[in-house]
N, C-alpha and C. Protein backbone atom coordinates (compact mmCIF):
# COMPACT_ATOMS: atom_id res chain seq x y z
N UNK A 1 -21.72 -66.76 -173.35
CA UNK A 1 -23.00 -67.32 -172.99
C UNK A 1 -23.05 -68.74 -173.53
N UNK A 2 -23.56 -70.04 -172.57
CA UNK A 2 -23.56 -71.17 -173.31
C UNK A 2 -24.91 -70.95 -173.84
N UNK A 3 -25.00 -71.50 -174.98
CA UNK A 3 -26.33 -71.33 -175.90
C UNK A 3 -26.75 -72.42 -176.42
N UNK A 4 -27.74 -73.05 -175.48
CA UNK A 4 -28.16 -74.18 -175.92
C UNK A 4 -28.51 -75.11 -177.75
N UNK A 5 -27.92 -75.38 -178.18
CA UNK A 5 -29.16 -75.47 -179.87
C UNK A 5 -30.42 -75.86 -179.34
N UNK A 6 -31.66 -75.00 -180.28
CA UNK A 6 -32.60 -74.94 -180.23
C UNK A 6 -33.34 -76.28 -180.54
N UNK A 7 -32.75 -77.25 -181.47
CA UNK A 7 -33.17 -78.52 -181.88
C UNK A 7 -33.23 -78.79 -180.66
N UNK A 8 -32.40 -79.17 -179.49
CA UNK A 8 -32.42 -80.19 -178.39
C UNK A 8 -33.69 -79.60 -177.63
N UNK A 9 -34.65 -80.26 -177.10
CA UNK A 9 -35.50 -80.33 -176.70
C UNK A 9 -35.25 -79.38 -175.30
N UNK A 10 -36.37 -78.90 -174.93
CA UNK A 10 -35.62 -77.44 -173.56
C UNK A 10 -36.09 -78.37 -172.35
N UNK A 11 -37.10 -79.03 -172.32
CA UNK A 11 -38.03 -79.82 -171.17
C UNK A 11 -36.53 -81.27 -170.93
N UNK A 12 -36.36 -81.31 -172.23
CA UNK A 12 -35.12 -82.58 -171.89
C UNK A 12 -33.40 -81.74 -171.18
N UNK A 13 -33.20 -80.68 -171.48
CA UNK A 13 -31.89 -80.07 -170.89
C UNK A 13 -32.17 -79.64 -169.38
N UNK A 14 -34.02 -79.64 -168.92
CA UNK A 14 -34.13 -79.21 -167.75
C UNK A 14 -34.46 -80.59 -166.87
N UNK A 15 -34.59 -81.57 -167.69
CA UNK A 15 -34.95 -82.63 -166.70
C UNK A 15 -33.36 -82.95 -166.44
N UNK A 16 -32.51 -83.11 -167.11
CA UNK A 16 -31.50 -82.80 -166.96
C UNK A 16 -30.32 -82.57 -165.76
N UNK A 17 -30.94 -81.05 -165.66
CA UNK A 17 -30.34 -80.22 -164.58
C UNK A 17 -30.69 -80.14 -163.60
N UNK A 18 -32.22 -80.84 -163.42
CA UNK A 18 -32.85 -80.77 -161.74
C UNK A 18 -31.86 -82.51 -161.29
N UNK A 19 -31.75 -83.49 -162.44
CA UNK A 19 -31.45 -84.48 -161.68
C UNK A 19 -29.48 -84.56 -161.51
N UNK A 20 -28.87 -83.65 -162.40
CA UNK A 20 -27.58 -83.90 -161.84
C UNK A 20 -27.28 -82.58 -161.14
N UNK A 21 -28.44 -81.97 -160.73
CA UNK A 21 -28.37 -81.07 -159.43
C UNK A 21 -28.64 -81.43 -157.89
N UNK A 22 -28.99 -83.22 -157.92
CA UNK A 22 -29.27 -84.15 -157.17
C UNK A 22 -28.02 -84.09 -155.51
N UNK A 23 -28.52 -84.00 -154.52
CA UNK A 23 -27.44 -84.40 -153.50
C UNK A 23 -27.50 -85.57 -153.25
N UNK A 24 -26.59 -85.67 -152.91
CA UNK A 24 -26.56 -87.63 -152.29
C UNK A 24 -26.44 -87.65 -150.72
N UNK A 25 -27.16 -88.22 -150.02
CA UNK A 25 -27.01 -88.17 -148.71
C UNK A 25 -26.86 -89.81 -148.64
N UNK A 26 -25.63 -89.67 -148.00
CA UNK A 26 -24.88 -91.62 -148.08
C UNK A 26 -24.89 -91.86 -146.29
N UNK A 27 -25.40 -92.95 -146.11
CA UNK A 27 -25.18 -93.51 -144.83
C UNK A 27 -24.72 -95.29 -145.01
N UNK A 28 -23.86 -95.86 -144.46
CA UNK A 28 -23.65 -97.31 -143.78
C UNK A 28 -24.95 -98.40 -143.95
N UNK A 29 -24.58 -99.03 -144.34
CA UNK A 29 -25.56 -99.86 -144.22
C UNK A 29 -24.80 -101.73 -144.16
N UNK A 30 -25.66 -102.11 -143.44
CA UNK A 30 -25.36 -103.61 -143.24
C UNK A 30 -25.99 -104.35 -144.13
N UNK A 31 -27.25 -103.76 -144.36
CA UNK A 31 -27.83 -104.53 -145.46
C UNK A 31 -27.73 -104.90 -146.43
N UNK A 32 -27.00 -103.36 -147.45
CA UNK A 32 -26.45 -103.42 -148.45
C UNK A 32 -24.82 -103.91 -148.17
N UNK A 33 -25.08 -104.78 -150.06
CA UNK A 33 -23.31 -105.36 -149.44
C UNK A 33 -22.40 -104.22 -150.36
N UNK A 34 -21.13 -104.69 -149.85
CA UNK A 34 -20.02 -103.69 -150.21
C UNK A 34 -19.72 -104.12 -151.46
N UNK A 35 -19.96 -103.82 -152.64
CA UNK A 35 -18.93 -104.04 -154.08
C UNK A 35 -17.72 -104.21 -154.48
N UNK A 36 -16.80 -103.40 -153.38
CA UNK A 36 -15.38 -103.78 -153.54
C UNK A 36 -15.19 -105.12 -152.37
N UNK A 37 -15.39 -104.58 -151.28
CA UNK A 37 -15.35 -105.55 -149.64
C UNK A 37 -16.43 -106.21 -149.57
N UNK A 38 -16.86 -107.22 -150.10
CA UNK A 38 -18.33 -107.59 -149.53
C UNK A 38 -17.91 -108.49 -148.35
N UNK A 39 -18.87 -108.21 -147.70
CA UNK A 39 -19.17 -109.12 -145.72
C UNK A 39 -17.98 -108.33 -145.12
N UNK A 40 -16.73 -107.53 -145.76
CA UNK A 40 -16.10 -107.34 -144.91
C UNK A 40 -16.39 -105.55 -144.63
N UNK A 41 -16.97 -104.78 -145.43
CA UNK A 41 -17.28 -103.51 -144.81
C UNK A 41 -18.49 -103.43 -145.36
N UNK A 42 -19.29 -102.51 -144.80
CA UNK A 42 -20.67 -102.30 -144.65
C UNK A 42 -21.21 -101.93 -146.16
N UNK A 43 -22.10 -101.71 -146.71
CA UNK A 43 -22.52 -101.09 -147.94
C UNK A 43 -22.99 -99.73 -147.80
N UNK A 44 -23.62 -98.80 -148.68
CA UNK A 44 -23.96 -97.63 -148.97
C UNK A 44 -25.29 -97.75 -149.28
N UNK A 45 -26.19 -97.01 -148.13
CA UNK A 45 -27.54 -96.55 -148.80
C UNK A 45 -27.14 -95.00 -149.04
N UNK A 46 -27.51 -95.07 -150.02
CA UNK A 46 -28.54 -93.45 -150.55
C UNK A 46 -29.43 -92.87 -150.83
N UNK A 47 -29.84 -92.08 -150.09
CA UNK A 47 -30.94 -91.23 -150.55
C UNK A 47 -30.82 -89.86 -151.61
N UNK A 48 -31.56 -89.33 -152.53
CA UNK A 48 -31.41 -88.50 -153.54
C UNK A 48 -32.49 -87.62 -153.51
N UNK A 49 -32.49 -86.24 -153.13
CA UNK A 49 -33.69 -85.90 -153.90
C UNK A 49 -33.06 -84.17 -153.73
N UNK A 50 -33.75 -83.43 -154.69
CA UNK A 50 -33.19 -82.10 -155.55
C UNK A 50 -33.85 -80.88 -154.71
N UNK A 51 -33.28 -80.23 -154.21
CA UNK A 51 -33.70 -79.08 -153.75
C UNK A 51 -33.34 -77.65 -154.56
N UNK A 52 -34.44 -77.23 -155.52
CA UNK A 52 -34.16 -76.28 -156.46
C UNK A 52 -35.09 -75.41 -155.89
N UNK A 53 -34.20 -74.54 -156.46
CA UNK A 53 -34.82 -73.24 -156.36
C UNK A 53 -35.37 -72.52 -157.69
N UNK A 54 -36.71 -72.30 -158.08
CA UNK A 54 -36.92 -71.83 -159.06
C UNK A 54 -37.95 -70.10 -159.43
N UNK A 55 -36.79 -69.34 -159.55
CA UNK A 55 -36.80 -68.28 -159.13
C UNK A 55 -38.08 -67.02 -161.04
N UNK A 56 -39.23 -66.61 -160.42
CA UNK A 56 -39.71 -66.62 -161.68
C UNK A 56 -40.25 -64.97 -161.95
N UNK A 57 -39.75 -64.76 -163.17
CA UNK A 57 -39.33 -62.97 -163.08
C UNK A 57 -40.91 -62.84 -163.39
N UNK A 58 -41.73 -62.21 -162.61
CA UNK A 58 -43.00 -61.60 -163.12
C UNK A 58 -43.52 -60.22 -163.39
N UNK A 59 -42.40 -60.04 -164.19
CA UNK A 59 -42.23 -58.55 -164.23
C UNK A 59 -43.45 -58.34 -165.60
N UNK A 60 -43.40 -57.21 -165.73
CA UNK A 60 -44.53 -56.62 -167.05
C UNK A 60 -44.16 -57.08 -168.48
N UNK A 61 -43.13 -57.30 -168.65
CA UNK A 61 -42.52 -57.96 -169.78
C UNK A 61 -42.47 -59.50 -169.81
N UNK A 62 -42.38 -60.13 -168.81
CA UNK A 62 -43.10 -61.65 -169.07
C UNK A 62 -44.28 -61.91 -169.30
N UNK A 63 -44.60 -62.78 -170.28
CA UNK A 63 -46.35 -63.04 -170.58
C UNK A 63 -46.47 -64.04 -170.14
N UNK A 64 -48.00 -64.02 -169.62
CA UNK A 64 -49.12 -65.08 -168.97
C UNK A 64 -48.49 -66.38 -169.50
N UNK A 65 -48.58 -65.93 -171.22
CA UNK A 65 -48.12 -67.34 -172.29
C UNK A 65 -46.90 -67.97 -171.34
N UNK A 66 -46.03 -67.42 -171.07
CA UNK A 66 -44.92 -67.94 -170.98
C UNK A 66 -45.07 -68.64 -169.48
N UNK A 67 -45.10 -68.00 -168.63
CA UNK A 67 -45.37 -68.37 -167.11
C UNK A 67 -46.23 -69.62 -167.23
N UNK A 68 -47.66 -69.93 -168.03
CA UNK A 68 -48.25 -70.73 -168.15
C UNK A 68 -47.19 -72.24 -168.57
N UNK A 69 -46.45 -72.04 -169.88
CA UNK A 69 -45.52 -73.06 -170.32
C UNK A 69 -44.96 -73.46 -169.13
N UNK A 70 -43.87 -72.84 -168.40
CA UNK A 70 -43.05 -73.01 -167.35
C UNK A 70 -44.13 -73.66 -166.53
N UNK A 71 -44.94 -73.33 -165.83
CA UNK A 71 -45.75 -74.00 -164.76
C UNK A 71 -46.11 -75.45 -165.16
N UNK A 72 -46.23 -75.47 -166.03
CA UNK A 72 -46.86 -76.66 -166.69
C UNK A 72 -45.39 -77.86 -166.52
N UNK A 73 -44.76 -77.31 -167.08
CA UNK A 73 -43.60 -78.31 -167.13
C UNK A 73 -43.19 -78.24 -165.96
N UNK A 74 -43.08 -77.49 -164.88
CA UNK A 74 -42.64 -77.27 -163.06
C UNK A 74 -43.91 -78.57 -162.30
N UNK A 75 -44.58 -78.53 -163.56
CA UNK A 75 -45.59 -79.18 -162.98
C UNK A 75 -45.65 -81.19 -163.06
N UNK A 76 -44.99 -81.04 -164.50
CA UNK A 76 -44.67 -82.35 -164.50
C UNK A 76 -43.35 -83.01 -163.83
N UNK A 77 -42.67 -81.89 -163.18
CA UNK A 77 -41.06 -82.16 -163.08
C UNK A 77 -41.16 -82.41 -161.37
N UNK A 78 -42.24 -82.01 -160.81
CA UNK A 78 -42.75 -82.09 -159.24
C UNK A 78 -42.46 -83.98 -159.17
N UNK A 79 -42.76 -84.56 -159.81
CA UNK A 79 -42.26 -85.99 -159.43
C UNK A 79 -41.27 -86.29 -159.31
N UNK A 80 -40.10 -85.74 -159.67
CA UNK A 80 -38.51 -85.65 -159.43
C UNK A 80 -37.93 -84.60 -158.07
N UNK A 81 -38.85 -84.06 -157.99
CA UNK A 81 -38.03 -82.79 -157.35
C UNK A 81 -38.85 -81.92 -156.67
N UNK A 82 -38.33 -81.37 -155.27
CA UNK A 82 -38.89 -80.18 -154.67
C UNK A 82 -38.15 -79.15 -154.65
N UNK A 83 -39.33 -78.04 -155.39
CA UNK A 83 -39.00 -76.83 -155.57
C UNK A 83 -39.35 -75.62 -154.73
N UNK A 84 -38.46 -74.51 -154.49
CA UNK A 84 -39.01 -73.47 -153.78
C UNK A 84 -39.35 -72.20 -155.36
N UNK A 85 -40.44 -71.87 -154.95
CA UNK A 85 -41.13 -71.23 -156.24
C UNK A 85 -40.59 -70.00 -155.78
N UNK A 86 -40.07 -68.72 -156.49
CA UNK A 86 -39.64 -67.34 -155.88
C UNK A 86 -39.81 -66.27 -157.23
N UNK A 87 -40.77 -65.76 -156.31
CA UNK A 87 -41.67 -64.85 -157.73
C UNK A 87 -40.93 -63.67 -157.22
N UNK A 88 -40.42 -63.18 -158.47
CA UNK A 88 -39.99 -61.50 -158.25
C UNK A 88 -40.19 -60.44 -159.23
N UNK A 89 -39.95 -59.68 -159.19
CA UNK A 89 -39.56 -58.52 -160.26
C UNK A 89 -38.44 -57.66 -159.75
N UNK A 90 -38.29 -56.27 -159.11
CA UNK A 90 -37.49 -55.70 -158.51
C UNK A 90 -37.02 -56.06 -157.36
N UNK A 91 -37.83 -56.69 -156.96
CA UNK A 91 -37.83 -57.52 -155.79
C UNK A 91 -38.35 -58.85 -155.19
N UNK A 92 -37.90 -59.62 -154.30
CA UNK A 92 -38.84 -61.16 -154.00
C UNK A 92 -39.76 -60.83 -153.37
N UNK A 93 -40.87 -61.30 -153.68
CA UNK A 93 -42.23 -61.09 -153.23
C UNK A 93 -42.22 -62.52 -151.80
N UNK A 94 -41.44 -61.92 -150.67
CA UNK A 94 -41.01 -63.27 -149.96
C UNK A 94 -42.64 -63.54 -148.82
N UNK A 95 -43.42 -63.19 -149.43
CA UNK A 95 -45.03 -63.75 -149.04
C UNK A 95 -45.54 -64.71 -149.72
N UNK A 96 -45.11 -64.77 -150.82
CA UNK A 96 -45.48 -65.45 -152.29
C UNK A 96 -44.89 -66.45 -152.46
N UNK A 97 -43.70 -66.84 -151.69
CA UNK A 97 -42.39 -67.82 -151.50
C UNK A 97 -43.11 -68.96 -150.93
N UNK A 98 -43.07 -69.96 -152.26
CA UNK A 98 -43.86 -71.18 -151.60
C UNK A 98 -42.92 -72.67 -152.02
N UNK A 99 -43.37 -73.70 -151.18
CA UNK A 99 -42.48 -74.76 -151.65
C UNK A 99 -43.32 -75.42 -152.36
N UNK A 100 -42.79 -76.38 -153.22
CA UNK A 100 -44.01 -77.50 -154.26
C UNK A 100 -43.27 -78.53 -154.32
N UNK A 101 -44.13 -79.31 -153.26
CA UNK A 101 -43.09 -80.77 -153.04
C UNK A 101 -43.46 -81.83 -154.01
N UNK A 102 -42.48 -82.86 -153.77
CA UNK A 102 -42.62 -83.57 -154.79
C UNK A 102 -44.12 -84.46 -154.51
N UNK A 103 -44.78 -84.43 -155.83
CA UNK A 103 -46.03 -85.28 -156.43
C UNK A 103 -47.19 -84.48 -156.20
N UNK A 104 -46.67 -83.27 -155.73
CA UNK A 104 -47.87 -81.81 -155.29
C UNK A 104 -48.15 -81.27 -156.46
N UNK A 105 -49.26 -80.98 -156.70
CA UNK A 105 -50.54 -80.46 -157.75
C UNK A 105 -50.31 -78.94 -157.29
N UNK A 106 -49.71 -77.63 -158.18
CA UNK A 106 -49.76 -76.05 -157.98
C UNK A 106 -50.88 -75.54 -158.91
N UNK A 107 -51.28 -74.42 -159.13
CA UNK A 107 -52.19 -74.02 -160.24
C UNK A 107 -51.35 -72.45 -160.13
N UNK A 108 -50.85 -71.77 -160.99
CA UNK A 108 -50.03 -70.67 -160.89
C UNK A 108 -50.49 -69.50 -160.77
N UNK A 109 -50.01 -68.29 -160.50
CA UNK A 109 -50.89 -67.10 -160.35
C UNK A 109 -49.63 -66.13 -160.65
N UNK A 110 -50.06 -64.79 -161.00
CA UNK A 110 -48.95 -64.00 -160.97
C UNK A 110 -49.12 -62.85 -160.25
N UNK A 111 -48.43 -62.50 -159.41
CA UNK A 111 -48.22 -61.42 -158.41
C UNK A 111 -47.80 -60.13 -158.25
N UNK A 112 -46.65 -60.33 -158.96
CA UNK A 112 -46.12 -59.22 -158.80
C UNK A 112 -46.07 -58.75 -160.54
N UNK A 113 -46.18 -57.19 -160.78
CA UNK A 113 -45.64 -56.62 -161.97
C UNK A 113 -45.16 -55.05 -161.98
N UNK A 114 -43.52 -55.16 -162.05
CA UNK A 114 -42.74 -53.82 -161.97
C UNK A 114 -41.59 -54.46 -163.22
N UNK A 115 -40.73 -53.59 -162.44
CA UNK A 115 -39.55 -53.80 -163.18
C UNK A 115 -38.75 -54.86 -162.82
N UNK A 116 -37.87 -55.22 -163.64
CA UNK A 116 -36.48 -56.46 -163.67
C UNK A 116 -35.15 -56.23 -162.70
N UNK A 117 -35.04 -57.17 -161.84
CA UNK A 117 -33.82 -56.96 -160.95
C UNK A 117 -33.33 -58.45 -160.72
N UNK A 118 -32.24 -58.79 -160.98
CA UNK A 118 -31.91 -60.49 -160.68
C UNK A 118 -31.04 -60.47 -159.03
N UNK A 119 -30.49 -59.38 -158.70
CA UNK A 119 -29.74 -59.59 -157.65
C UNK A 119 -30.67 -60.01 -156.19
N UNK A 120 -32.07 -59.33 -156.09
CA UNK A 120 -32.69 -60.17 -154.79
C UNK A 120 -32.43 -61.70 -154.94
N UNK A 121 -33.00 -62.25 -156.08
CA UNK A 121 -33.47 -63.82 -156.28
C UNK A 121 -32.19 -64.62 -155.70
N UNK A 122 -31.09 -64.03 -156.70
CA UNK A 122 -29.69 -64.25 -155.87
C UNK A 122 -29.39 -64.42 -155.19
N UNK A 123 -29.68 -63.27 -154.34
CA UNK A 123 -29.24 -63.18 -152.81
C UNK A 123 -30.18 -63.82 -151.68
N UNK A 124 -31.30 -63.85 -151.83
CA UNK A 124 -32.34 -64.92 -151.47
C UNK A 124 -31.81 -66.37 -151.40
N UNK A 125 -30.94 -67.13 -152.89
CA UNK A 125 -30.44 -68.15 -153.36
C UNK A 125 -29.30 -68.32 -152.29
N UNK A 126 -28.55 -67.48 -152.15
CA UNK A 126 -27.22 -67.36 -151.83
C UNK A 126 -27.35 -67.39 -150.12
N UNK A 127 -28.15 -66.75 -149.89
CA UNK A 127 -28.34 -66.66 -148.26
C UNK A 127 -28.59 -68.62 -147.57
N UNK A 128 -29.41 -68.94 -148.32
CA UNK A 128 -30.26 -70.29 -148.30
C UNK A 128 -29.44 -71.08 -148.78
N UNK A 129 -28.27 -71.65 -148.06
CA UNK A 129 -27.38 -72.33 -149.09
C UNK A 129 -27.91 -73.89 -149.05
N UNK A 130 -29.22 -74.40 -148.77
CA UNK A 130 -29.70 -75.73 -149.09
C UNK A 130 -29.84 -76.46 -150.59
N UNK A 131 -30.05 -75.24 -151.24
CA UNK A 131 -30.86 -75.00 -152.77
C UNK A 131 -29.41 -76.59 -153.19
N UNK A 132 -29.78 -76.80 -154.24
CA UNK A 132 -28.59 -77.46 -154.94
C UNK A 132 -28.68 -77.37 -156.76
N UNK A 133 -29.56 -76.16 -156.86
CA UNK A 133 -29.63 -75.40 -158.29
C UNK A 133 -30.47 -74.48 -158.12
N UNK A 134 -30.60 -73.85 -159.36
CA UNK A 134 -31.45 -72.00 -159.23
C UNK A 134 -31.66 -72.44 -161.06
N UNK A 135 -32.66 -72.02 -160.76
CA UNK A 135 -33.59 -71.48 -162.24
C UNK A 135 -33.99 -70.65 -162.39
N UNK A 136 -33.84 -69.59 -163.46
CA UNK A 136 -34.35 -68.47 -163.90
C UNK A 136 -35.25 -68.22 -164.85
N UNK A 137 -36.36 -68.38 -164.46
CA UNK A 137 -37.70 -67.99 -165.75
C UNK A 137 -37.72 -66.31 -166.07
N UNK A 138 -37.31 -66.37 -167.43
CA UNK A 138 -37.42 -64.56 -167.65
C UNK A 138 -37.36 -64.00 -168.76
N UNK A 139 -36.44 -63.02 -168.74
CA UNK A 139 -36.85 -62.31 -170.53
C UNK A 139 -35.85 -61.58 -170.71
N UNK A 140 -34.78 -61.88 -169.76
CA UNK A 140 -33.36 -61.19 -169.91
C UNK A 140 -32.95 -59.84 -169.92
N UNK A 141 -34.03 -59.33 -169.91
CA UNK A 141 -34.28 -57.78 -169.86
C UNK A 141 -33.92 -56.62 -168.54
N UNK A 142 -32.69 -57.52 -167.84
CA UNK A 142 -32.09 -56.30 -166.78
C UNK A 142 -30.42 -56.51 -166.92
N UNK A 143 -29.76 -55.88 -165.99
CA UNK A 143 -28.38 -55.52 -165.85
C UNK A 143 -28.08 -57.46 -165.37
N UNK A 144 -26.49 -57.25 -165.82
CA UNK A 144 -26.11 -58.99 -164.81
C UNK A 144 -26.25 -58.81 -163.52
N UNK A 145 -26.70 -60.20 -162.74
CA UNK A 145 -26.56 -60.14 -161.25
C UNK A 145 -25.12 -60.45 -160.90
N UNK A 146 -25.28 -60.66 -159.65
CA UNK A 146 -24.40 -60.97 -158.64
C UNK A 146 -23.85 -62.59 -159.29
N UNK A 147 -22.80 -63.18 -158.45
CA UNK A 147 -22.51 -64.66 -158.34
C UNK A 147 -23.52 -65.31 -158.26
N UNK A 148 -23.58 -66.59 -158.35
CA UNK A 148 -24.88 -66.94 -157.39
C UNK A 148 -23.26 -68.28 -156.96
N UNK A 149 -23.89 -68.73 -155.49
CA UNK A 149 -23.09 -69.75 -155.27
C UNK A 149 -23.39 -71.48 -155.58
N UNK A 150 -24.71 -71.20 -155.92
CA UNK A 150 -24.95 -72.75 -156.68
C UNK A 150 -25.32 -72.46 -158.11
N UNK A 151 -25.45 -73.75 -158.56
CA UNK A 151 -25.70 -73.58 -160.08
C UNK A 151 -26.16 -73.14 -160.95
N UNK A 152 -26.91 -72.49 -161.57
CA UNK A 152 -27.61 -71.30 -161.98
C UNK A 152 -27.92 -71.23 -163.66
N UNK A 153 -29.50 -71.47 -163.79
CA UNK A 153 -29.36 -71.84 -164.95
C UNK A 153 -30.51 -70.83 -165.42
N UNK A 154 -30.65 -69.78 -166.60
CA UNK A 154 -31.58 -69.30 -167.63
C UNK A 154 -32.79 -69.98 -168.51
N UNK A 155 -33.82 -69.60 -168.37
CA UNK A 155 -34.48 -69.78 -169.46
C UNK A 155 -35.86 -68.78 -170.04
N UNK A 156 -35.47 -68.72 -171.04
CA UNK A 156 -36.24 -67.69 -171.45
C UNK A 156 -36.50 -67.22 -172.90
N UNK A 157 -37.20 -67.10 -173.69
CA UNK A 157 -38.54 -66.71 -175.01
C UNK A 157 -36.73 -66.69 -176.33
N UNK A 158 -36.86 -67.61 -176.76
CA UNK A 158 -35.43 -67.74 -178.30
C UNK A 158 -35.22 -65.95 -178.42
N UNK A 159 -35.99 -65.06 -178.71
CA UNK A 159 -36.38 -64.11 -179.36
C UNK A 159 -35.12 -62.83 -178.07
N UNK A 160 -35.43 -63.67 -176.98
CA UNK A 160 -34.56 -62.54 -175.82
C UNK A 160 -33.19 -63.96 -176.23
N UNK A 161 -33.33 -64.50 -176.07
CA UNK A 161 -31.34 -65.22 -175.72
C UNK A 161 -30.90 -64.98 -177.11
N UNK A 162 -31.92 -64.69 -178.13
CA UNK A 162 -30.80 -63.99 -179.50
C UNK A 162 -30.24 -62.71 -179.16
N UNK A 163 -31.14 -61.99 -178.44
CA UNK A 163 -30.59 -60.48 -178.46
C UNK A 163 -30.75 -60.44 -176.80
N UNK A 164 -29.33 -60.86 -175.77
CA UNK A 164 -29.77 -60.67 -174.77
C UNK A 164 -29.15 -58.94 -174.51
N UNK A 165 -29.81 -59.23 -172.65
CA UNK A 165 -28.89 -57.37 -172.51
C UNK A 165 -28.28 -57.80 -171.97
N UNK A 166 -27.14 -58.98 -171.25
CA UNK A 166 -26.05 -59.06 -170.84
C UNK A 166 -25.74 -60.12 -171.28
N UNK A 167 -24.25 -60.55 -171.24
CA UNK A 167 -23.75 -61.78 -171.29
C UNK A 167 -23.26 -62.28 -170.04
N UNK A 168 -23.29 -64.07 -170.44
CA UNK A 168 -23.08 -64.84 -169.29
C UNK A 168 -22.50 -65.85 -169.64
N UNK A 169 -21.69 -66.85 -168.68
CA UNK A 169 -21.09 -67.68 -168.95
C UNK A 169 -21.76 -69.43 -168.33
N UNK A 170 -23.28 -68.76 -167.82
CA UNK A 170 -23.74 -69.76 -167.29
C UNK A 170 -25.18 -70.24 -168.61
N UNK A 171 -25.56 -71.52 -168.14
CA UNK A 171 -27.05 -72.12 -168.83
C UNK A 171 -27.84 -71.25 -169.43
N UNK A 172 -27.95 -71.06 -170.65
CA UNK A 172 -29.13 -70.53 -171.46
C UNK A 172 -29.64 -71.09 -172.26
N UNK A 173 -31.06 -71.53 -171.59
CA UNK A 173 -31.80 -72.41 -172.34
C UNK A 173 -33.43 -71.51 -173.11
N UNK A 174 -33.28 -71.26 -174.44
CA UNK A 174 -34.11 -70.57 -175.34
C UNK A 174 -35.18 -71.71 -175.50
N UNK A 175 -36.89 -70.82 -175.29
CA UNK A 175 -38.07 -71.82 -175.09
C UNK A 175 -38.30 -70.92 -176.57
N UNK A 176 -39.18 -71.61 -177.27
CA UNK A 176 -39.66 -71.19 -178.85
C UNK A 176 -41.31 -71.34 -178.09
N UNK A 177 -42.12 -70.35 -177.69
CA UNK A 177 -43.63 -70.23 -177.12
C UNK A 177 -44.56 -70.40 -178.22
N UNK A 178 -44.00 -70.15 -179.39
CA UNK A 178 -44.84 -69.95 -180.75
C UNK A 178 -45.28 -71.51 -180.65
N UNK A 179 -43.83 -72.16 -181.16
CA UNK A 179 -43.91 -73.81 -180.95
C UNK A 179 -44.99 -74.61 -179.75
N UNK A 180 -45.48 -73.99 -178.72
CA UNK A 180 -45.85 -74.89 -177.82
C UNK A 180 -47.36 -74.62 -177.76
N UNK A 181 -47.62 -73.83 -178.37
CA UNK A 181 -49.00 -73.81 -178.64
C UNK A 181 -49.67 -74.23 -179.72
């Protein structure tokens, strides 16, 4: 499991990961000049912007507390990035599946409450191959999922990534909730 240190700030490892989860969409340009060739080949515009997927366990074992933190910071991070919000528990609540584009104002709600399953969110992720990262808001509290085919990153209460129930070889980033209140 990579295990973030807790000193480094969690809001700074996620601003982070939404922006070098960035695609680059490059086209020609005349306008811009060339850095190696200038006047003799065209330049590079680019456009950038993050299509994440942020997938959020609302199972009975996540608290209000916590979902509230996350929203809040999903909330300041909307100026960088559009997110597809994907509330689950055993399953994706794919009614509830909303996008939050960038500089858009959400107010959060919670929907669903059963049990823990990571393989829908996954496979939801995996089907949709636009995403260009996956976030996991949760409490670590089910079996490992599946692959996912893009990047795939954890976060969730210090208290679960000390004692998780599986190991992983991907992003685990531990929020201290005590601290943020």
């Amino acid at each position: 499991m990579k295990y973030i240190n807790t000193t480094i700030n969690w809001r700074h490892v996620l601003r982070y990961f939404i922006k070098a989860s960035q695609r680059a969409e490059k086209q020609g340009s005349i306008r811009k000049i060339n850095k190696r060739y200038p006047y003799i080949h065209p330049g590079k515009k680019t456009n950038r912007q993050a299509e994440i997927a942020v997938s959020v366990d609302q199972s009975g074992s996540v608290s209000d507390k916590m979902l509230a933190i996350f929203f809040a910071e999903l909330d300041k991070l909307s100026d960088i990035a559009t997110f597809t919000v994907i509330p689950f528990d055993h399953d994706v609540a794919y009614n509830e599946i909303f996008v939050w584009n960038k500089g858009q104002k959400k107010i959060w709600k919670r929907v669903k409450c059963g049990g823990t399953d990571f393989n829908p969110p996954t496979d939801y992720v995996n089907k949709n191959l636009s995403f260009d990262g996956h976030i996991i808001l949760t409490d670590l509290q089910a079996p490992k999922p599946k692959p996912s085919k893009v990047q795939r990153m954890w976060m969730a209460p210090i208290e679960c990534v000390n004692h998780p129930y599986f190991q992983t070889n991907e992003r685990v980033i531990p929020i201290d909730i005590k601290m943020e209140f």
